[in-house]
N, C-alpha and C. Protein backbone atom coordinates (compact mmCIF):
# COMPACT_ATOMS: atom_id res chain seq x y z
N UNK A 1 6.53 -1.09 18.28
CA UNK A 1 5.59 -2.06 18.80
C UNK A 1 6.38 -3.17 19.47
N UNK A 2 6.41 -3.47 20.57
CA UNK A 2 6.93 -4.70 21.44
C UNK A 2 6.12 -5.90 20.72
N UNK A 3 6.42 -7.15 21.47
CA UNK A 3 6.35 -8.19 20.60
C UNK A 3 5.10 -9.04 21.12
N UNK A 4 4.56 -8.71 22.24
CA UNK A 4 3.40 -9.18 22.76
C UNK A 4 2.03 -7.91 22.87
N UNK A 5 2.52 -7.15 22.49
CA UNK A 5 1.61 -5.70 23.34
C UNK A 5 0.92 -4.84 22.46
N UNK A 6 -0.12 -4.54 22.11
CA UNK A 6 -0.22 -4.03 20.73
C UNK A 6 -0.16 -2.37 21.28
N UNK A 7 0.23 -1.76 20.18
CA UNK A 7 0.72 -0.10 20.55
C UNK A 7 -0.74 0.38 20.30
N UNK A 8 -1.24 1.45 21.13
CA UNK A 8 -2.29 2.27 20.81
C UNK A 8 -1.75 3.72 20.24
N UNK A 9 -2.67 3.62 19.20
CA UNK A 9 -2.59 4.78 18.10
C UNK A 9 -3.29 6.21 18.23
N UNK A 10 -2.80 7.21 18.90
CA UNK A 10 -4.15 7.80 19.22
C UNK A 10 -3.36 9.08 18.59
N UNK A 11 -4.13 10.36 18.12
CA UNK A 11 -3.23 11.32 17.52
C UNK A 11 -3.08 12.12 19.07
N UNK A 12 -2.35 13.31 18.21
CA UNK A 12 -1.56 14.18 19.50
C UNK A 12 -3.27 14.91 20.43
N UNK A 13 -4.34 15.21 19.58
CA UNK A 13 -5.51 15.88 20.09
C UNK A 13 -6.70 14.63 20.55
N UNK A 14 -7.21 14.77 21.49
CA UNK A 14 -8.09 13.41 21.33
C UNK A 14 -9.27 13.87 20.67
N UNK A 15 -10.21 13.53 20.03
CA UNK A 15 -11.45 13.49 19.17
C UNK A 15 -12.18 14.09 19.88
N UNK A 16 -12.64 15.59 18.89
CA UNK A 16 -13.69 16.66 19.94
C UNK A 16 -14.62 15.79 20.15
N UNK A 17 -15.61 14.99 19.03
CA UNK A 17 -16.71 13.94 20.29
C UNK A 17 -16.59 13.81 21.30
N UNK A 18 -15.34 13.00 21.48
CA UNK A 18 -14.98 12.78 22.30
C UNK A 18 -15.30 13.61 23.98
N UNK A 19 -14.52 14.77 23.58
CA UNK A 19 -14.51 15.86 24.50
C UNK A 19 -16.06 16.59 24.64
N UNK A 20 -16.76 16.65 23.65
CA UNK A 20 -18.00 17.04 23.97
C UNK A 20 -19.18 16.25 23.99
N UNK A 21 -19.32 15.03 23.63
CA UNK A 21 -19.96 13.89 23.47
C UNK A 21 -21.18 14.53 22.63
N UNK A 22 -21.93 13.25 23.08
CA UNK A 22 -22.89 13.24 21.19
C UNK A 22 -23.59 14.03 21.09
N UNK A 23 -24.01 14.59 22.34
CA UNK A 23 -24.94 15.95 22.59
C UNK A 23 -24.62 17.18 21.86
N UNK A 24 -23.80 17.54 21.89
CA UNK A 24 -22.98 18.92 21.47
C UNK A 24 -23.57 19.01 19.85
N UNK A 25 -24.00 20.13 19.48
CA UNK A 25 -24.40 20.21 18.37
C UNK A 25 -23.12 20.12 17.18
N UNK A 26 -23.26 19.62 16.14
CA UNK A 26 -22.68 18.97 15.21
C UNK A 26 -22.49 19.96 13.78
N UNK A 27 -21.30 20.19 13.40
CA UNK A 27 -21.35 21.04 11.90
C UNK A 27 -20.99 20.08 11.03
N UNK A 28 -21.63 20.57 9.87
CA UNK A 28 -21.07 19.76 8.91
C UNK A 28 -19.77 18.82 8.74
N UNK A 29 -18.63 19.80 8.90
CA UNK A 29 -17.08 19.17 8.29
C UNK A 29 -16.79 17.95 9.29
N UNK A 30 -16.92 18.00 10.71
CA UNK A 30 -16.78 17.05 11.69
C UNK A 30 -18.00 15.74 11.83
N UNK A 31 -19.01 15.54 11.07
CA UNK A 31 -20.04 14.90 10.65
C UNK A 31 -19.47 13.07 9.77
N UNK A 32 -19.27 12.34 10.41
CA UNK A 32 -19.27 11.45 9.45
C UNK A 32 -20.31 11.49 8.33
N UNK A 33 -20.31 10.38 7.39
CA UNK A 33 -21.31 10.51 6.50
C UNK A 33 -22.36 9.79 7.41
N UNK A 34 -23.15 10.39 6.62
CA UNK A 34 -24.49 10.23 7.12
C UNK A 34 -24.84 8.61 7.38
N UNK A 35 -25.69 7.71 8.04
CA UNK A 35 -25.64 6.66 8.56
C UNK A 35 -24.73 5.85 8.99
N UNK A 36 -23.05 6.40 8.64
CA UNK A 36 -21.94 5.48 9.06
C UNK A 36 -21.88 5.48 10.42
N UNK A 37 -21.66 4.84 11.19
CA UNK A 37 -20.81 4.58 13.14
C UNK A 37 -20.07 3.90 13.13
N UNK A 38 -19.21 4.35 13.91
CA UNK A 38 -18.19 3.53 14.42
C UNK A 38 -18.28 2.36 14.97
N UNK A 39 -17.77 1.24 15.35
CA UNK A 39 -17.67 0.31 16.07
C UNK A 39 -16.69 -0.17 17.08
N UNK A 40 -17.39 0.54 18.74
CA UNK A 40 -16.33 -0.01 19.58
C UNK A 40 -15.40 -0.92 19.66
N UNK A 41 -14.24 -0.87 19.67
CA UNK A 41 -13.45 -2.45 19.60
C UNK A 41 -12.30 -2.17 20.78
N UNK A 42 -11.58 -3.61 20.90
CA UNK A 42 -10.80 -3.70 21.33
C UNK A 42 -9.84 -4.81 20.92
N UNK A 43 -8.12 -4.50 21.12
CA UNK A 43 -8.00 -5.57 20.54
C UNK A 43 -6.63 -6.27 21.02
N UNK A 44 -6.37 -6.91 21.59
CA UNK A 44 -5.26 -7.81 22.40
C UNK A 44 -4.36 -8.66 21.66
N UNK A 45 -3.11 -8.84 22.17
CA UNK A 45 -2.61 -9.80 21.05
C UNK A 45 -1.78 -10.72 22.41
N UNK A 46 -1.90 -12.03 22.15
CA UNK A 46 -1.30 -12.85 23.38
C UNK A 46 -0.94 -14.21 22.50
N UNK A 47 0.42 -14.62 22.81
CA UNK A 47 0.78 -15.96 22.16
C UNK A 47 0.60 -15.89 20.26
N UNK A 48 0.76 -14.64 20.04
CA UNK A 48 0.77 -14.85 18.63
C UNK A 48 -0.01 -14.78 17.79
N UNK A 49 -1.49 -14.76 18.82
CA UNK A 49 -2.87 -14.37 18.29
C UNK A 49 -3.51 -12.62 18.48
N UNK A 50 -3.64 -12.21 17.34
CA UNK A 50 -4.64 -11.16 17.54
C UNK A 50 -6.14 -11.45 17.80
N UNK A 51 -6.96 -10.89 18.77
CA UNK A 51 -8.09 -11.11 19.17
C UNK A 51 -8.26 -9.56 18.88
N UNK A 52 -9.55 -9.49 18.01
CA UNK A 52 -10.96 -8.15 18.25
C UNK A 52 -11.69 -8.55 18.46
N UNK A 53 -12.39 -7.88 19.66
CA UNK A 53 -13.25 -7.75 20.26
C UNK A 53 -14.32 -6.63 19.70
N UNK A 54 -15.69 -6.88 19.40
CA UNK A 54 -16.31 -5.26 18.56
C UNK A 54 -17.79 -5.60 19.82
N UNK A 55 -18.21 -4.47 19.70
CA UNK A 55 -19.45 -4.38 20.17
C UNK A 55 -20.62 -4.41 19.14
N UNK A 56 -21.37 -5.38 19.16
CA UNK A 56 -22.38 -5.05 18.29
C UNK A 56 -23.91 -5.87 18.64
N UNK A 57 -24.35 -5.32 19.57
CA UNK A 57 -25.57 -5.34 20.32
C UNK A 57 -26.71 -5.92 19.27
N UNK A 58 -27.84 -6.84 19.41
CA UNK A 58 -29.02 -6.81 18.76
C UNK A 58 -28.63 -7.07 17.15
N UNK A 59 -27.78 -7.77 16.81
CA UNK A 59 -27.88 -7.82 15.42
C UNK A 59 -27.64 -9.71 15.35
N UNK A 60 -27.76 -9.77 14.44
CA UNK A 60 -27.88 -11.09 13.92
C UNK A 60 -26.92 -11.76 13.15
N UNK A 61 -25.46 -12.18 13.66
CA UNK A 61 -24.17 -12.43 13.05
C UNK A 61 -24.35 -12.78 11.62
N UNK A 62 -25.48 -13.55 11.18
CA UNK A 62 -25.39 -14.55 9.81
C UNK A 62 -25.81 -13.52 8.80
N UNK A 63 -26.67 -12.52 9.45
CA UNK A 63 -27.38 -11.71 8.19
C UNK A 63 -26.93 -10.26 8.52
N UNK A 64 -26.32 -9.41 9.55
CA UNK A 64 -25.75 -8.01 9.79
C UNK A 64 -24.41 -8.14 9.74
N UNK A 65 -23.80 -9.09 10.02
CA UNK A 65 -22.35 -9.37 10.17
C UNK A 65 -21.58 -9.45 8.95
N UNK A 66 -20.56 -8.34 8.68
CA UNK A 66 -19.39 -8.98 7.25
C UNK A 66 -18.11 -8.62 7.87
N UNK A 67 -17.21 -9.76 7.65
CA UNK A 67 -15.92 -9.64 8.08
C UNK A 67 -15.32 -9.99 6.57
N UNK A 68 -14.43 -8.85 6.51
CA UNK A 68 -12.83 -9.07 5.44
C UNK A 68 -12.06 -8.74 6.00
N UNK A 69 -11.09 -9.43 4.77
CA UNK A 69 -9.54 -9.03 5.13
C UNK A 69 -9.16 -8.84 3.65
N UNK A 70 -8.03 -7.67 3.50
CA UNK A 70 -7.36 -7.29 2.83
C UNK A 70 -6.14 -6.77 3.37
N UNK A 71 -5.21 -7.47 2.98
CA UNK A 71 -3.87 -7.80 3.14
C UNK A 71 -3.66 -7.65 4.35
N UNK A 72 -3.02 -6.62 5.40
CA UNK A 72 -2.97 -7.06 6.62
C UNK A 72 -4.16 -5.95 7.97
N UNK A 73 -5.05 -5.41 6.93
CA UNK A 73 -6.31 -4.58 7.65
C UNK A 73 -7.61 -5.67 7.51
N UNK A 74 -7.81 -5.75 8.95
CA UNK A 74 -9.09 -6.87 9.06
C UNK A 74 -10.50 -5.62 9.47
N UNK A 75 -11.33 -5.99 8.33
CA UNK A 75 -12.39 -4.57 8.50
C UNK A 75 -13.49 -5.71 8.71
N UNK A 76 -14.87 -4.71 9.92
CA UNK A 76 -15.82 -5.72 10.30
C UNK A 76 -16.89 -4.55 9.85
N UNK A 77 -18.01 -5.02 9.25
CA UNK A 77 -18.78 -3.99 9.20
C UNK A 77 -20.56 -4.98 9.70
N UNK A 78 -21.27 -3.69 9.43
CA UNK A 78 -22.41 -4.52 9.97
C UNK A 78 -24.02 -3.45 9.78
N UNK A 79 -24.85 -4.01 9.66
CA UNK A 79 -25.81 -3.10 9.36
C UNK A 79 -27.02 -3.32 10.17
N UNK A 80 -27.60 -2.65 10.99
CA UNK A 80 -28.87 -2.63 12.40
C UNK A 80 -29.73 -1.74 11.46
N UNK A 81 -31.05 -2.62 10.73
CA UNK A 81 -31.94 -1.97 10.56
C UNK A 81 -33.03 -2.13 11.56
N UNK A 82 -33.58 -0.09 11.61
CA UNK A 82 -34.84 -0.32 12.58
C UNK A 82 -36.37 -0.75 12.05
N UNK A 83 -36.40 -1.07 13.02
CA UNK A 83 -38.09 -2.32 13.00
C UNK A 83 -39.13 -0.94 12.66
N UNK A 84 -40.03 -1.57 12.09
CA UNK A 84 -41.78 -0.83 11.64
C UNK A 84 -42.38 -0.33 12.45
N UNK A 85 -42.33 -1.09 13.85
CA UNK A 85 -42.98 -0.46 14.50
C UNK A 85 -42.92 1.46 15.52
N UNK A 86 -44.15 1.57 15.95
CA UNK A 86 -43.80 2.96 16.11
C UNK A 86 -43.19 3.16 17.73
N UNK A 87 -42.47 4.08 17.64
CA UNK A 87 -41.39 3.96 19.00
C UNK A 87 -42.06 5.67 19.49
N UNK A 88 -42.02 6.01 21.23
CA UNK A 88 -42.22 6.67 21.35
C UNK A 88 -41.08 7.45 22.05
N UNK A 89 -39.58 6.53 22.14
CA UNK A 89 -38.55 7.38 22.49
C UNK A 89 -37.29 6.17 21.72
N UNK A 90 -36.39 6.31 21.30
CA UNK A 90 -35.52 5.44 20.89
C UNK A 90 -33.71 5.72 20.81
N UNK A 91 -33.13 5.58 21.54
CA UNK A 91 -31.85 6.01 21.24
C UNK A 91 -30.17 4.66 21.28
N UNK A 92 -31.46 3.98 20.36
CA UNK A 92 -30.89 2.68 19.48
C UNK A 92 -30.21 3.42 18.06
N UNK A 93 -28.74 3.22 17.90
CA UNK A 93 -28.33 3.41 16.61
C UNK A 93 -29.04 2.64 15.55
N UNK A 94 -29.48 2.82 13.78
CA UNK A 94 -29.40 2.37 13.14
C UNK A 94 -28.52 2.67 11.95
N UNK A 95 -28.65 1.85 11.42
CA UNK A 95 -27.61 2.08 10.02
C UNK A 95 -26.53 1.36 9.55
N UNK A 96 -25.67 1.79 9.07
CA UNK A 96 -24.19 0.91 8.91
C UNK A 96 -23.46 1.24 10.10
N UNK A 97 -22.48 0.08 10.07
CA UNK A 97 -21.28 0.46 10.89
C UNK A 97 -20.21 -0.06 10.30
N UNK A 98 -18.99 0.14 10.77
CA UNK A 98 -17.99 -0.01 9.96
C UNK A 98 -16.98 0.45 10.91
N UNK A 99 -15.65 -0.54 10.87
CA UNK A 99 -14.51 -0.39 11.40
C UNK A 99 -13.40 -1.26 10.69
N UNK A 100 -12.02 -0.44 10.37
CA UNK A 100 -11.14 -1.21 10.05
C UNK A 100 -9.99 -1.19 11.07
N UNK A 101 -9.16 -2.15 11.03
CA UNK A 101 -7.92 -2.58 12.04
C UNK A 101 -6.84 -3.10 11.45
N UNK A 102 -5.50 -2.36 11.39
CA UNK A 102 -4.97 -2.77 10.73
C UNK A 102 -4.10 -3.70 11.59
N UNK A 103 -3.79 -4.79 11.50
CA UNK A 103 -2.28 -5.57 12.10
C UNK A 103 -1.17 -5.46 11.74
N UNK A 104 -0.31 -6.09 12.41
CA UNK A 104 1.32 -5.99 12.32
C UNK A 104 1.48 -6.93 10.66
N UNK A 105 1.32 -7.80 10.29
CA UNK A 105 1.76 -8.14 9.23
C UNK A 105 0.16 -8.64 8.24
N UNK A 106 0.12 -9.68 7.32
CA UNK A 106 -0.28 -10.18 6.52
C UNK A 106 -1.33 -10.85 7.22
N UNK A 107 -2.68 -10.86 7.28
CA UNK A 107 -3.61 -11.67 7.89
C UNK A 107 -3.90 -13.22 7.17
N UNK A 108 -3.30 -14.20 7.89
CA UNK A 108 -3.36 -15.81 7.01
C UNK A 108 -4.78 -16.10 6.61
N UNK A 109 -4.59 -16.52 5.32
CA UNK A 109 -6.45 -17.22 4.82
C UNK A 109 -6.34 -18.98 5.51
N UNK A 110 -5.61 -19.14 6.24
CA UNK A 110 -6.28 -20.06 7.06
C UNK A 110 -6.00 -20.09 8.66
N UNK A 111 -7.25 -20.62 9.66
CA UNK A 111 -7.02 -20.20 11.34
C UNK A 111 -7.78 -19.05 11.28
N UNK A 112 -8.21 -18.10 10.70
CA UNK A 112 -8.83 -16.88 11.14
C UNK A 112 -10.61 -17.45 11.67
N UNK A 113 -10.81 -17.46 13.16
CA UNK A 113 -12.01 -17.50 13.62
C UNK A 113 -12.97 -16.42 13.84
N UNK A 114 -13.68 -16.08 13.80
CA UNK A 114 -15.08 -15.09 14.10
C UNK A 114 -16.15 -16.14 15.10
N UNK A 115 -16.80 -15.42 16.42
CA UNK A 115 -17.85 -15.94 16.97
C UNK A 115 -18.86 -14.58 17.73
N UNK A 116 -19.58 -14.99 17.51
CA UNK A 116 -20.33 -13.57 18.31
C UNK A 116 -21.07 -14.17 19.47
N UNK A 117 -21.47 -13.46 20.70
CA UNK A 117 -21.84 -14.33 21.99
C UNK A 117 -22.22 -12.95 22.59
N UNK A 118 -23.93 -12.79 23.18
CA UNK A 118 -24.29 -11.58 24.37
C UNK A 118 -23.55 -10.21 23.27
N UNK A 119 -23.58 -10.28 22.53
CA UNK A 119 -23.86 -8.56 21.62
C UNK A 119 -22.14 -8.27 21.44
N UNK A 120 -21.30 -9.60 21.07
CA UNK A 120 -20.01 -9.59 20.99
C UNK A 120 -19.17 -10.04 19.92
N UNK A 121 -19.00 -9.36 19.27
CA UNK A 121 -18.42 -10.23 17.59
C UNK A 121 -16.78 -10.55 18.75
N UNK A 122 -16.26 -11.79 18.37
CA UNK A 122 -14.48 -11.89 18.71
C UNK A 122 -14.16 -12.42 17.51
N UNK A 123 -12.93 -11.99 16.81
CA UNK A 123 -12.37 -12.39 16.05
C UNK A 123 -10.95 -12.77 16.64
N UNK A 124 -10.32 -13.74 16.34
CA UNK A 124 -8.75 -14.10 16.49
C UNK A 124 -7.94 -14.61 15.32
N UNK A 125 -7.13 -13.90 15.21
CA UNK A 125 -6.22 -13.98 14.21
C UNK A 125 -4.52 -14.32 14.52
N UNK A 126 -4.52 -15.96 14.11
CA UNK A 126 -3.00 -16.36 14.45
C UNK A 126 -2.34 -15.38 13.92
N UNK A 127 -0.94 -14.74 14.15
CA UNK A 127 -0.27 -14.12 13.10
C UNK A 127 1.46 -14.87 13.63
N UNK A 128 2.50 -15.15 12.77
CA UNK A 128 3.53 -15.16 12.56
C UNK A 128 4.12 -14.28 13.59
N UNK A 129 5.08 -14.96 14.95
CA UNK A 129 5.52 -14.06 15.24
C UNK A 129 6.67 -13.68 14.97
N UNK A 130 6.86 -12.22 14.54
CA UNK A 130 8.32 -11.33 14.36
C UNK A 130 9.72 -11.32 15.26
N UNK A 131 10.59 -11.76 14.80
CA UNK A 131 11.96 -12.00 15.69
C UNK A 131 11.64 -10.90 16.61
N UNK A 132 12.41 -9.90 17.71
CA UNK A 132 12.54 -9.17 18.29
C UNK A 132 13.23 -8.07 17.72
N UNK A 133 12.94 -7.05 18.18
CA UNK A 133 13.26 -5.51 17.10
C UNK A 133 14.51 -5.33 18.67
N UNK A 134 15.65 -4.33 17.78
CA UNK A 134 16.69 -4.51 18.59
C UNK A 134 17.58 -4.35 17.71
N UNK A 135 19.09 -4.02 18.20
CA UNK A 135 20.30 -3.38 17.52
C UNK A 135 20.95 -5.12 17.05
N UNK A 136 21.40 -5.36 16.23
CA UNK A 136 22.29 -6.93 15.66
C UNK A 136 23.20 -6.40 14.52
N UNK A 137 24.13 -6.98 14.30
CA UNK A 137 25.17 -6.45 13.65
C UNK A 137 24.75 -7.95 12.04
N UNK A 138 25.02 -7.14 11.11
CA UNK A 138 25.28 -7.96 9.67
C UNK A 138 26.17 -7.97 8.90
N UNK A 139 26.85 -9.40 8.99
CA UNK A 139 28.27 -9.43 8.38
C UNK A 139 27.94 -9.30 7.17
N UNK A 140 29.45 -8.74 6.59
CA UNK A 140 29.74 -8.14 5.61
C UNK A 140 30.51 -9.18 4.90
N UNK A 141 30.41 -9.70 3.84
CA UNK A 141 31.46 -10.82 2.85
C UNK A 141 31.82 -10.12 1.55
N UNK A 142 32.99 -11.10 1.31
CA UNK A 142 33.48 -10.47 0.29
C UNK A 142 32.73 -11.51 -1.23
N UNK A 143 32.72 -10.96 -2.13
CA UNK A 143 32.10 -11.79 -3.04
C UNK A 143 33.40 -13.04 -3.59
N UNK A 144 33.21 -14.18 -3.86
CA UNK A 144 33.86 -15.07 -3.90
C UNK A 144 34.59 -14.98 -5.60
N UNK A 145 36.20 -14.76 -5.36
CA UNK A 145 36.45 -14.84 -6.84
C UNK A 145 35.97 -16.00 -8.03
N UNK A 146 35.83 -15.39 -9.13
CA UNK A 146 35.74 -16.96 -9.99
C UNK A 146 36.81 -17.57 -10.18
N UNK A 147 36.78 -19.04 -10.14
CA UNK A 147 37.92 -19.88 -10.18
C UNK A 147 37.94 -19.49 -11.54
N UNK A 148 39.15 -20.34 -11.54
CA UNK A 148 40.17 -20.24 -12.90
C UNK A 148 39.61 -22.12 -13.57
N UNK A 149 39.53 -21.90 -15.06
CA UNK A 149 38.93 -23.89 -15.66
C UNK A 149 40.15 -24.24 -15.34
N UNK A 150 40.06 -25.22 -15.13
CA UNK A 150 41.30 -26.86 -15.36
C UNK A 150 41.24 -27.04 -16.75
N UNK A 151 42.37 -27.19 -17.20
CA UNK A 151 42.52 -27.53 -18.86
C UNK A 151 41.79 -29.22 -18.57
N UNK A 152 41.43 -29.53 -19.89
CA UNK A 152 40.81 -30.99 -19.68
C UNK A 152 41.78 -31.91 -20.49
């Protein structure tokens, strides 16, 4: 990971969803659990701050919104329940959602902001920045003999 840039993690195959999108009929084993979704994010790191960015349309920060942190994975989750009334076409997610993110080190319990704005949770997270990764040499000492007492 460079020192401004955050590395994207993606495995060697990209995600059959992905490749077949949501249409494609669904088997069991590839099935999240049932009501979980994902939550689009994105996430930048500039001057020392991590910023996520999540998508979360139509919900209500104070009462759908939970943000933690545990140790250095900042997880946002959130829950869109659907309304009573009767719909005659709908392809509004409901349910939970849930995403975790892990960062480069220890997330501080103080400075961590959350604001949501137009269907946008941002979170920013100061973090400590890390010297530069790179070859440095570490001297080697010898351990210091013990002196000898002075008679008194």
């Amino acid at each position: 990971m460079s020192g401004t840039q955050m590395e994207r993690r993606r495995g060697l195959f990209p995600d059959l969803a992905d490749w077949f999108g949501a249409d494609f009929p669904r088997f069991p084993m590839w099935r999240p659990a049932p009501g979980i979704h994902p939550i689009p994010i994105e996430v930048t790191s500039n001057d020392g701050t991590y910023t996520l960015r999540a998508e979360l349309p139509g919900l209500d920060p104070e009462k759908d919104v939970e943000i933690t942190v545990d140790g250095d994975t900042l997880i946002v989750s959130a829950e869109h329940t659907e309304s009573i009334e009767d719909k005659d076409h709908s392809e509004f997610r409901y349910g939970s959602f849930s995403r975790s993110v892990r960062l480069p080190g220890q997330i501080p319990t103080e400075g961590v902001e959350a604001s949501y704005a137009d269907g946008i949770l941002t979170v920013r997270v100061p973090m400590k920045t890390e010297p530069p990764a790179g070859r440095r040499s570490i001297p080697v000492k010898r351990p210091q003999a013990p002196q000898a007492e002075e008679p008194s």
